[in-house]
N, C-alpha and C. Protein backbone atom coordinates (compact mmCIF):
# COMPACT_ATOMS: atom_id res chain seq x y z
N UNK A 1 9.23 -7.45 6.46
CA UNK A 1 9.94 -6.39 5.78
C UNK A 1 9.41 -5.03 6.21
N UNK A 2 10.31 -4.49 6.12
CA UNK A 2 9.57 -2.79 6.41
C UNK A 2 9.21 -1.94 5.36
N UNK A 3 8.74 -1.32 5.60
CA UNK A 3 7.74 -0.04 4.50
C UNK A 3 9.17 0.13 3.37
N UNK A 4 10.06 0.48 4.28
CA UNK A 4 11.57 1.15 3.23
C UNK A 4 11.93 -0.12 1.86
N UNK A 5 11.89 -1.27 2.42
CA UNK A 5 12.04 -2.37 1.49
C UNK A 5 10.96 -3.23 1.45
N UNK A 6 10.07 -3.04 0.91
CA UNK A 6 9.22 -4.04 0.37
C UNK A 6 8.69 -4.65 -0.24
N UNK A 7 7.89 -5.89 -0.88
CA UNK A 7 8.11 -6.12 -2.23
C UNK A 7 8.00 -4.74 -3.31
N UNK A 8 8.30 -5.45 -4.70
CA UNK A 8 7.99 -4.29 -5.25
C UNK A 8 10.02 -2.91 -5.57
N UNK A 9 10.50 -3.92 -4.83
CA UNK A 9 11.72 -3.17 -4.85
C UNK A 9 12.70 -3.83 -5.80
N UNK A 10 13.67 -3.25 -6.60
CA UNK A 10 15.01 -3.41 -7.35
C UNK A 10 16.13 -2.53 -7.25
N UNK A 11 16.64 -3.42 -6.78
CA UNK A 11 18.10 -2.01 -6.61
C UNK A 11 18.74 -2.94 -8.07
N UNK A 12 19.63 -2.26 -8.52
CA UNK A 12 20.43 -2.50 -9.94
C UNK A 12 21.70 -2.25 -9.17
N UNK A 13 21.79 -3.59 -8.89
CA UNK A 13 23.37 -3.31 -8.52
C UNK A 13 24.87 -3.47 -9.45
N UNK A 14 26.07 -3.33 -9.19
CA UNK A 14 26.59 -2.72 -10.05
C UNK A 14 26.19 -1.70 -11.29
N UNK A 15 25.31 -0.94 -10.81
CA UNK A 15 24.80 0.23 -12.15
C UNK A 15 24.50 1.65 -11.35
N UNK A 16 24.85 2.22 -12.21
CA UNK A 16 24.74 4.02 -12.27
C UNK A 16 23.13 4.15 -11.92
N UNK A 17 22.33 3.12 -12.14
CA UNK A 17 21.10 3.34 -12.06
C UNK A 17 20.65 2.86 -10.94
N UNK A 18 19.52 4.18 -10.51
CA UNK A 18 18.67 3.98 -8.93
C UNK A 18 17.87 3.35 -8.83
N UNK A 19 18.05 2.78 -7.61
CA UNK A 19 16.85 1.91 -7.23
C UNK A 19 15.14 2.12 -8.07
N UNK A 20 14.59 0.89 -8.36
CA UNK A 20 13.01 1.22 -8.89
C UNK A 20 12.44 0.79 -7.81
N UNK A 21 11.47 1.81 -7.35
CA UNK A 21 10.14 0.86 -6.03
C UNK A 21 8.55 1.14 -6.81
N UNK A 22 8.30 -0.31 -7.12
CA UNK A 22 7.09 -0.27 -7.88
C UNK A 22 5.91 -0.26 -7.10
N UNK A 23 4.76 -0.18 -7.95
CA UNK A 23 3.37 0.27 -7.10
C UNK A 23 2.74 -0.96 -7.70
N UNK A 24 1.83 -1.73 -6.86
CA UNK A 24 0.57 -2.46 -7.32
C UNK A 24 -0.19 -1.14 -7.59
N UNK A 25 -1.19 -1.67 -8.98
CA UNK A 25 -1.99 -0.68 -8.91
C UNK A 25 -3.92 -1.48 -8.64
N UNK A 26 -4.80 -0.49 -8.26
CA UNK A 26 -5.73 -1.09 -7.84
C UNK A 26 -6.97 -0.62 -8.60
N UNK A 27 -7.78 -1.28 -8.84
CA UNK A 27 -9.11 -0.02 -9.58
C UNK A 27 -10.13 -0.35 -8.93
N UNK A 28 -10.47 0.35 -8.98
CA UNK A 28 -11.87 0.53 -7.88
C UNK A 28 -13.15 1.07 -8.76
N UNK A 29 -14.45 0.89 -8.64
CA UNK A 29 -16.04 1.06 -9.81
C UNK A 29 -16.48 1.39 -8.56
N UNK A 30 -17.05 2.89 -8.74
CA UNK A 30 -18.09 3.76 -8.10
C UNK A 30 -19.18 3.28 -9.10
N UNK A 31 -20.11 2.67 -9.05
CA UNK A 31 -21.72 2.17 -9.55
C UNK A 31 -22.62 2.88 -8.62
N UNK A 32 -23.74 3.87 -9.25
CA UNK A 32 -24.55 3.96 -8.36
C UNK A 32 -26.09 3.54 -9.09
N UNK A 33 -27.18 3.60 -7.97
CA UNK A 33 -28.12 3.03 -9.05
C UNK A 33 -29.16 4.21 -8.93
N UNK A 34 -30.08 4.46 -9.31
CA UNK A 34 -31.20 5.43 -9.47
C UNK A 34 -31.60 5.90 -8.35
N UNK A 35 -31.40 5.70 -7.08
CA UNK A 35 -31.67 6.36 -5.88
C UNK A 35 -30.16 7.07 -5.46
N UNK A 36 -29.05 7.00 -6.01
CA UNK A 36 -28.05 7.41 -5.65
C UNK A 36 -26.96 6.69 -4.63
N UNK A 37 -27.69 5.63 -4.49
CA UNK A 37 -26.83 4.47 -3.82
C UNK A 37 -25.75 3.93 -4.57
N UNK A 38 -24.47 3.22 -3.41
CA UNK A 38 -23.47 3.28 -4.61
C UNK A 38 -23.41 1.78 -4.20
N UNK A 39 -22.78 0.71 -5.34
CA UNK A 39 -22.45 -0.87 -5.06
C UNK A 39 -21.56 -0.62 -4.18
N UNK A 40 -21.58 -1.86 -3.51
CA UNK A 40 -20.70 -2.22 -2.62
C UNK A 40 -20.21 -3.53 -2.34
N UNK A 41 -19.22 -3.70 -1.74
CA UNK A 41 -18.86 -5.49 -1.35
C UNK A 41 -18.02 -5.93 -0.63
N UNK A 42 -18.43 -6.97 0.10
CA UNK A 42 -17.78 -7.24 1.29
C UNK A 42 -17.02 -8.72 0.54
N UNK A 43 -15.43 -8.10 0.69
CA UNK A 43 -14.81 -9.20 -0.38
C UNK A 43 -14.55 -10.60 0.60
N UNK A 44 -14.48 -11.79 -0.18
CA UNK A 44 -13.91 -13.10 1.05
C UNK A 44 -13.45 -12.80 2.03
N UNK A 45 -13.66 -13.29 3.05
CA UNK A 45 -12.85 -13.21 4.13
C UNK A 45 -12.59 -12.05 4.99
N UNK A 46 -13.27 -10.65 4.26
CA UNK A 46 -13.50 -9.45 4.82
C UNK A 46 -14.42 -8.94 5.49
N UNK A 47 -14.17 -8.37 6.44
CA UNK A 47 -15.31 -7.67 7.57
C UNK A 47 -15.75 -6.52 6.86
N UNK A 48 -15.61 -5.72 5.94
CA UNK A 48 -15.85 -4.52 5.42
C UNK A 48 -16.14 -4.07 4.29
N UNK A 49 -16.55 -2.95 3.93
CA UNK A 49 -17.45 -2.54 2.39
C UNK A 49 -16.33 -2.06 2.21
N UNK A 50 -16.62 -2.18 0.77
CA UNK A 50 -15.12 -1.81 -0.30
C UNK A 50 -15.72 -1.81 -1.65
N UNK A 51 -15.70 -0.84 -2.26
CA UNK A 51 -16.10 -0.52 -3.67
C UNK A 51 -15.44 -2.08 -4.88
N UNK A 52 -16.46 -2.40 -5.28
CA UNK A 52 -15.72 -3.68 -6.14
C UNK A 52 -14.49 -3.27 -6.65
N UNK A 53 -13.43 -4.11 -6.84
CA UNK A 53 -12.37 -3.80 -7.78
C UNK A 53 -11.04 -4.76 -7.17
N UNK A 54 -10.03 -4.23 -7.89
CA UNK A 54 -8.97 -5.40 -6.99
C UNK A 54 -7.70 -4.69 -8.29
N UNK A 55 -6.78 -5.89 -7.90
CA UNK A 55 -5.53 -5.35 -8.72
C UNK A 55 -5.33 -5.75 -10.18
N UNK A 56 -4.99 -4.57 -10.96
CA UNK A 56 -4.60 -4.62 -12.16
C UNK A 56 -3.49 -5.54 -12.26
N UNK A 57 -4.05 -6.37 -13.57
CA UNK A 57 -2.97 -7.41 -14.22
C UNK A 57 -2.31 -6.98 -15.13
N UNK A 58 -0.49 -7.14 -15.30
CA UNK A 58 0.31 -6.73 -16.09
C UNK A 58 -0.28 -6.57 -17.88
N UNK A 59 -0.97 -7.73 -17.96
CA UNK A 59 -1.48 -7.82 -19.63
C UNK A 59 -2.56 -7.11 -19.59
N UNK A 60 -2.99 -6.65 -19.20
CA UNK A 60 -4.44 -6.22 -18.67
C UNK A 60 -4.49 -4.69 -19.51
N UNK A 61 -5.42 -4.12 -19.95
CA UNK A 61 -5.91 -2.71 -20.18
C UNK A 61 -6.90 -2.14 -18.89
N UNK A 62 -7.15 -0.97 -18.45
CA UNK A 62 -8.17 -0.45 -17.75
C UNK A 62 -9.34 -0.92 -17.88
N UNK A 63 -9.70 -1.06 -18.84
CA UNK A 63 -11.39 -1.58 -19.08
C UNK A 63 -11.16 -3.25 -19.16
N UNK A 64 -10.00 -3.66 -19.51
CA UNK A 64 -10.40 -5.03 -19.02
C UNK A 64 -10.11 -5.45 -17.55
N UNK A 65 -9.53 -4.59 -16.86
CA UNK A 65 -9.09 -5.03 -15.23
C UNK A 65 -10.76 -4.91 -14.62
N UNK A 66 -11.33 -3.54 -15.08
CA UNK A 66 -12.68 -3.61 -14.71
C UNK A 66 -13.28 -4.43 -15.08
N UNK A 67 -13.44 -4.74 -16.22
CA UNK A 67 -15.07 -5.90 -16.61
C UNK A 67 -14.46 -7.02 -15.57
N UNK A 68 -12.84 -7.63 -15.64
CA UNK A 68 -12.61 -8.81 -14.55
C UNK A 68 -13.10 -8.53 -13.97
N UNK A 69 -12.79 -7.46 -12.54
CA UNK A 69 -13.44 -7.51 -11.36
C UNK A 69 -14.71 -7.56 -10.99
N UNK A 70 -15.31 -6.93 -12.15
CA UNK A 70 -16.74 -6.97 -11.80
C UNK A 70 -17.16 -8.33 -11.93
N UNK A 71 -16.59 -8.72 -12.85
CA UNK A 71 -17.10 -10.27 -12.96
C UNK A 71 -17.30 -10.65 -12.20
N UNK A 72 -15.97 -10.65 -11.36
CA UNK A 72 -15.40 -11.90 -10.10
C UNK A 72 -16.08 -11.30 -8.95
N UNK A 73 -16.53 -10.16 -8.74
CA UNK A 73 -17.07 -9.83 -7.42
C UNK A 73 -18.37 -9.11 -7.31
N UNK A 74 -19.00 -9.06 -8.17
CA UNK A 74 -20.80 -8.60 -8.25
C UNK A 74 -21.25 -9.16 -9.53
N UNK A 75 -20.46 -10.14 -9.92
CA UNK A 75 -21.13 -11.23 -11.47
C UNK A 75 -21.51 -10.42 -12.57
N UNK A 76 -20.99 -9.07 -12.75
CA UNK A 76 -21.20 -8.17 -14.01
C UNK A 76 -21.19 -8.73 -15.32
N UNK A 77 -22.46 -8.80 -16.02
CA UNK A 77 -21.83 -9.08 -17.10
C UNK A 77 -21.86 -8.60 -18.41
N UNK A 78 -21.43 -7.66 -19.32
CA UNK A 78 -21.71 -7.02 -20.63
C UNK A 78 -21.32 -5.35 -20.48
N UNK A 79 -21.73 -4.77 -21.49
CA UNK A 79 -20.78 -3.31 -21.43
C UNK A 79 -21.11 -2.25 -20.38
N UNK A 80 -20.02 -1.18 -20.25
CA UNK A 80 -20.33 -0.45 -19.61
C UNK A 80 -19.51 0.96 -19.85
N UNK A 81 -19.69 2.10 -19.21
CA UNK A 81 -18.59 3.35 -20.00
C UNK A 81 -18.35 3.30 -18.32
N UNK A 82 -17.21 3.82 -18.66
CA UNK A 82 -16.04 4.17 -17.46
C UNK A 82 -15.53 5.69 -17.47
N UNK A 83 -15.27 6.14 -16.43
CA UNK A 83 -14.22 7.91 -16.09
C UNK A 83 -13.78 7.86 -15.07
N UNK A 84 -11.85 7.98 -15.32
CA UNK A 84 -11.49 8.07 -13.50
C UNK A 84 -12.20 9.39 -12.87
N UNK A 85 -12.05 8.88 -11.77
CA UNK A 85 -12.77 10.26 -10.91
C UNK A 85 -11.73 10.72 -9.96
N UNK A 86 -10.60 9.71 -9.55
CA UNK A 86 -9.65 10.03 -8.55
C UNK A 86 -8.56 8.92 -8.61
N UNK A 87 -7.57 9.54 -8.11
CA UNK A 87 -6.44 8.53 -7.67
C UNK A 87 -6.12 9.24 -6.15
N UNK A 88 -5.89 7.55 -5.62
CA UNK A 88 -5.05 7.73 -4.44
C UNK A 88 -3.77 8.55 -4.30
N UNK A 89 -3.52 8.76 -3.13
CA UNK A 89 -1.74 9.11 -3.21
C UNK A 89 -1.15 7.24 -2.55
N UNK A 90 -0.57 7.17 -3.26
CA UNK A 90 0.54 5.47 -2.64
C UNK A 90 0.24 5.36 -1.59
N UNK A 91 -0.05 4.20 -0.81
CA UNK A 91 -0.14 3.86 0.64
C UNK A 91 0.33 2.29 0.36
N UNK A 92 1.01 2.34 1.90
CA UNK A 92 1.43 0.72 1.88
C UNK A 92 0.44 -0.24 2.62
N UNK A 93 0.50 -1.37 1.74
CA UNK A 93 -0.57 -2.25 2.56
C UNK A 93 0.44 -3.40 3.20
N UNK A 94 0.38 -3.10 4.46
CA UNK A 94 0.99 -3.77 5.32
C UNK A 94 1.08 -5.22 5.31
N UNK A 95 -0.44 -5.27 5.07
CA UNK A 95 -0.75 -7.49 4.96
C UNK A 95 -0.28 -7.75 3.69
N UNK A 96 -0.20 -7.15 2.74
CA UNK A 96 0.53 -7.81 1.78
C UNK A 96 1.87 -7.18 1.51
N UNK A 97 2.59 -6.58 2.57
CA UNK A 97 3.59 -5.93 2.18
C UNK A 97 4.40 -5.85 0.77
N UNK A 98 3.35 -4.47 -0.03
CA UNK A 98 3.08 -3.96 -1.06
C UNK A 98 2.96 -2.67 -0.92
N UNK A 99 3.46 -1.47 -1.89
CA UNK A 99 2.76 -0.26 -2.00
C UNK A 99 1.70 -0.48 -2.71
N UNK A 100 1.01 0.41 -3.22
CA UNK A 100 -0.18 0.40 -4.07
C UNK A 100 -0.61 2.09 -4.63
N UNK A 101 -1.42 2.45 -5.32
CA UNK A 101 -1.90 3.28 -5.87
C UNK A 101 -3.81 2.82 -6.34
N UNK A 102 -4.43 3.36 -6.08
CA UNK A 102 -5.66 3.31 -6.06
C UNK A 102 -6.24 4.04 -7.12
N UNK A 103 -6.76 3.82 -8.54
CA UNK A 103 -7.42 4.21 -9.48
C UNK A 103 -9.03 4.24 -8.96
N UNK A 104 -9.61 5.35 -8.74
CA UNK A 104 -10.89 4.92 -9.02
C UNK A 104 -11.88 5.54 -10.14
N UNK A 105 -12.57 4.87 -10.66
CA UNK A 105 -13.79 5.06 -11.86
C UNK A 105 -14.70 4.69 -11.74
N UNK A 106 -15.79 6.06 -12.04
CA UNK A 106 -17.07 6.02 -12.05
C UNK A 106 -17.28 4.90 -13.08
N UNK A 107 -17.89 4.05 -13.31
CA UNK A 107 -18.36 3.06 -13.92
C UNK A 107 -20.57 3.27 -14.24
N UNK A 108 -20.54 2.99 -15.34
CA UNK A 108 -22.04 2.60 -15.69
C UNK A 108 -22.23 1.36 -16.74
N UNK A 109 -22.82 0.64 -15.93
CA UNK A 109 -23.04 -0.41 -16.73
C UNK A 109 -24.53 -0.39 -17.62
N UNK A 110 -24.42 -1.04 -18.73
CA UNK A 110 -25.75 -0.89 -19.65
C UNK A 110 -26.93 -1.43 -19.07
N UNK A 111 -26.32 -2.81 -17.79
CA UNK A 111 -27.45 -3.61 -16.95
C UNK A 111 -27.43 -3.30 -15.92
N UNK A 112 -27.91 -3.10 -15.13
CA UNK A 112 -27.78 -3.15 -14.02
C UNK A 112 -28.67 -3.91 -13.07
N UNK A 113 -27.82 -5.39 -13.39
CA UNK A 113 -27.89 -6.52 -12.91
C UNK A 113 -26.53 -7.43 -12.17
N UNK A 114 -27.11 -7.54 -10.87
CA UNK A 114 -25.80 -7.63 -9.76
C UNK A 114 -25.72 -8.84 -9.37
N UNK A 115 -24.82 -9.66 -9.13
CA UNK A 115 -25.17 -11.09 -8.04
C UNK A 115 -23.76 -11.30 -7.57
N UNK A 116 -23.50 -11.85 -5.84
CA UNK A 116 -22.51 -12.12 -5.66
C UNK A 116 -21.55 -12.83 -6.34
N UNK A 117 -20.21 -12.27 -6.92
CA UNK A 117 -19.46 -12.82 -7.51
C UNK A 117 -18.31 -14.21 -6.57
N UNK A 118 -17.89 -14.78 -7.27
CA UNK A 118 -17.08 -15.72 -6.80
C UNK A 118 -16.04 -15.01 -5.64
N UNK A 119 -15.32 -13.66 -5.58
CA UNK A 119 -14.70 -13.05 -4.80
C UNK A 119 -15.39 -12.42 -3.77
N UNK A 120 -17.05 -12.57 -3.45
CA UNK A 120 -17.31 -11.95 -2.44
C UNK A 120 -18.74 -12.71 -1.92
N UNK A 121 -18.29 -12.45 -0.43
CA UNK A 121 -19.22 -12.61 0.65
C UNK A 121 -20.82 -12.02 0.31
N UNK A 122 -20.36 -10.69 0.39
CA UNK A 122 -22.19 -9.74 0.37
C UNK A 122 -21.86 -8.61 -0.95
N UNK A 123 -22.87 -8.24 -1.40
CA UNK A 123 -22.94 -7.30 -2.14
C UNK A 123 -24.34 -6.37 -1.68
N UNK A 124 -24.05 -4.83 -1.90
CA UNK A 124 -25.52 -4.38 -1.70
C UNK A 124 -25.22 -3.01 -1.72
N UNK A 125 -26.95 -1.95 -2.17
CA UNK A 125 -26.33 -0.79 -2.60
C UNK A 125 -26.75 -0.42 -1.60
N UNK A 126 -26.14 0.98 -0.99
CA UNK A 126 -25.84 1.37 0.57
C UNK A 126 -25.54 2.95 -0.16
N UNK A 127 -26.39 3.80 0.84
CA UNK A 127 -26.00 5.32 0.74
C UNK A 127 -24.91 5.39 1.53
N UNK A 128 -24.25 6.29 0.78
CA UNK A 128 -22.91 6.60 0.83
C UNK A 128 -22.70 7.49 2.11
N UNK A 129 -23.61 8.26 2.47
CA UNK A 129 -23.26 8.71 3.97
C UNK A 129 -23.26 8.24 5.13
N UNK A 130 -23.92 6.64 4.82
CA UNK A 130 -23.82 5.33 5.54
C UNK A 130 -21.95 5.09 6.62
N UNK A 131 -20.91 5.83 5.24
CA UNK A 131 -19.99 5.63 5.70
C UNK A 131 -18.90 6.36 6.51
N UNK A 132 -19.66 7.94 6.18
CA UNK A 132 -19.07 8.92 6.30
C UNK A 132 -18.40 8.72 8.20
N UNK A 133 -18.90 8.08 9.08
CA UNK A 133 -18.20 8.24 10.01
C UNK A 133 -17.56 7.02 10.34
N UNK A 134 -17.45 6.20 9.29
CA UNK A 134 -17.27 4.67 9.72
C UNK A 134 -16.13 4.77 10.26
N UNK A 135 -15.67 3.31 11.53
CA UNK A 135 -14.24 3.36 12.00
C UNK A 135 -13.61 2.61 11.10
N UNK A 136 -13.97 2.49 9.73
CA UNK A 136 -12.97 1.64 9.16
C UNK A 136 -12.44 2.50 7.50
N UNK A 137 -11.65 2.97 7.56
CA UNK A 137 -10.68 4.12 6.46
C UNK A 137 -10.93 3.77 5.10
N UNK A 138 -11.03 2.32 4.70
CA UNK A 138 -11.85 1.71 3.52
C UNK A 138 -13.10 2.60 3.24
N UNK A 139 -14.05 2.25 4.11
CA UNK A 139 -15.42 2.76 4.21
C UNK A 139 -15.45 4.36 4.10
N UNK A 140 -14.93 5.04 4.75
CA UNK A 140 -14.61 6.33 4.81
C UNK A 140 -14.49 6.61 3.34
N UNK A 141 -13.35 6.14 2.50
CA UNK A 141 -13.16 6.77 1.64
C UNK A 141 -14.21 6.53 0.28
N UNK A 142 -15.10 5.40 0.25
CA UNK A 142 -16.38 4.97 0.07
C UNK A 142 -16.90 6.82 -0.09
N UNK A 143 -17.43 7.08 1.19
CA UNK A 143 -18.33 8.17 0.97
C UNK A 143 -16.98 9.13 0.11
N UNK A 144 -16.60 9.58 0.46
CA UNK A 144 -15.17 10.32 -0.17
C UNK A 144 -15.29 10.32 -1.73
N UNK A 145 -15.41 9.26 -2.75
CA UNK A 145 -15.20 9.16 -3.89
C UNK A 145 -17.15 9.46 -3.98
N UNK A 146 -17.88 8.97 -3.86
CA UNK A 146 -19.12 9.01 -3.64
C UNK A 146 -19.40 10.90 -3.78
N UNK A 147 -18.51 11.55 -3.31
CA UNK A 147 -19.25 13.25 -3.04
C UNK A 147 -18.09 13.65 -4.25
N UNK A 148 -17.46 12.94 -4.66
CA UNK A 148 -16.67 13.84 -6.17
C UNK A 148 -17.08 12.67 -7.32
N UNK A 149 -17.80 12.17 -7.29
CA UNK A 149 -18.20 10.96 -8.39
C UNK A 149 -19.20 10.99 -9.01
């Protein structure tokens, strides 16, 4: 499918009413720990660092899409306070031909106690200017949320 139609689309046909093109939305946890390092994780099957997080579920609230992810991908477990710090502008993700929107939040957890979760390969805290020239646009934006977070 192409970018113009891809999932995520409804045309209402026979109706006065316009097409809807919906967004996955995504949340993303800036964690840093006492040296200023921020979590990180290299999800299944991925070559690359990516701030824990993944996609919001329809039943889902903000703070519970977070505690999931953390669960599932750095074994988080118990409270924490949250603040968005940024949103993406929409970008399409090609491999899952999907738009998306990118929430991200500073996150602090009360523990800060980490272990690879069931969704990921590596976990580890990494200074953030680590990424600043990376060739991979994930990573990039890593340091990016990292200097307004």
């Amino acid at each position: 499918m192409s970018q113009e139609y891809a999932l995520g689309t409804i045309e209402h046909e026979n109706s006065t009413r316009s097409t809807d093109y919906l967004y996955r939305i995504s949340i993303k946890s800036l964690i840093r720990n006492n040296e200023g390092k921020v979590l990180v994780v290299k999800e299944s099957g991925r070559g690359y660092w990516d701030l824990p997080g993944g996609g919001m579920d329809h039943h889902e609230s903000i703070e519970l899409a977070i505690a999931r992810e953390l669960k599932e991908e750095v074994g988080l477990v118990g409270d924490f306070t949250y603040k968005i710090i940024d949103v993406d502008e929409a970008a399409y993700a090609k491999v899952h031909d999907f738009w998306q929107v990118r929430l991200i939040f500073a996150v602090t957890p009360e523990v800060m106690d980490f272990t690879v979760g069931e969704d990921a390969d590596e976990i580890a805290f990494v200074d953030p200017g680590e990424f600043k020239d990376s060739d991979e646009a994930v990573e990039r934006k890593i340091y990016h949320y990292a200097s307004i977070g």
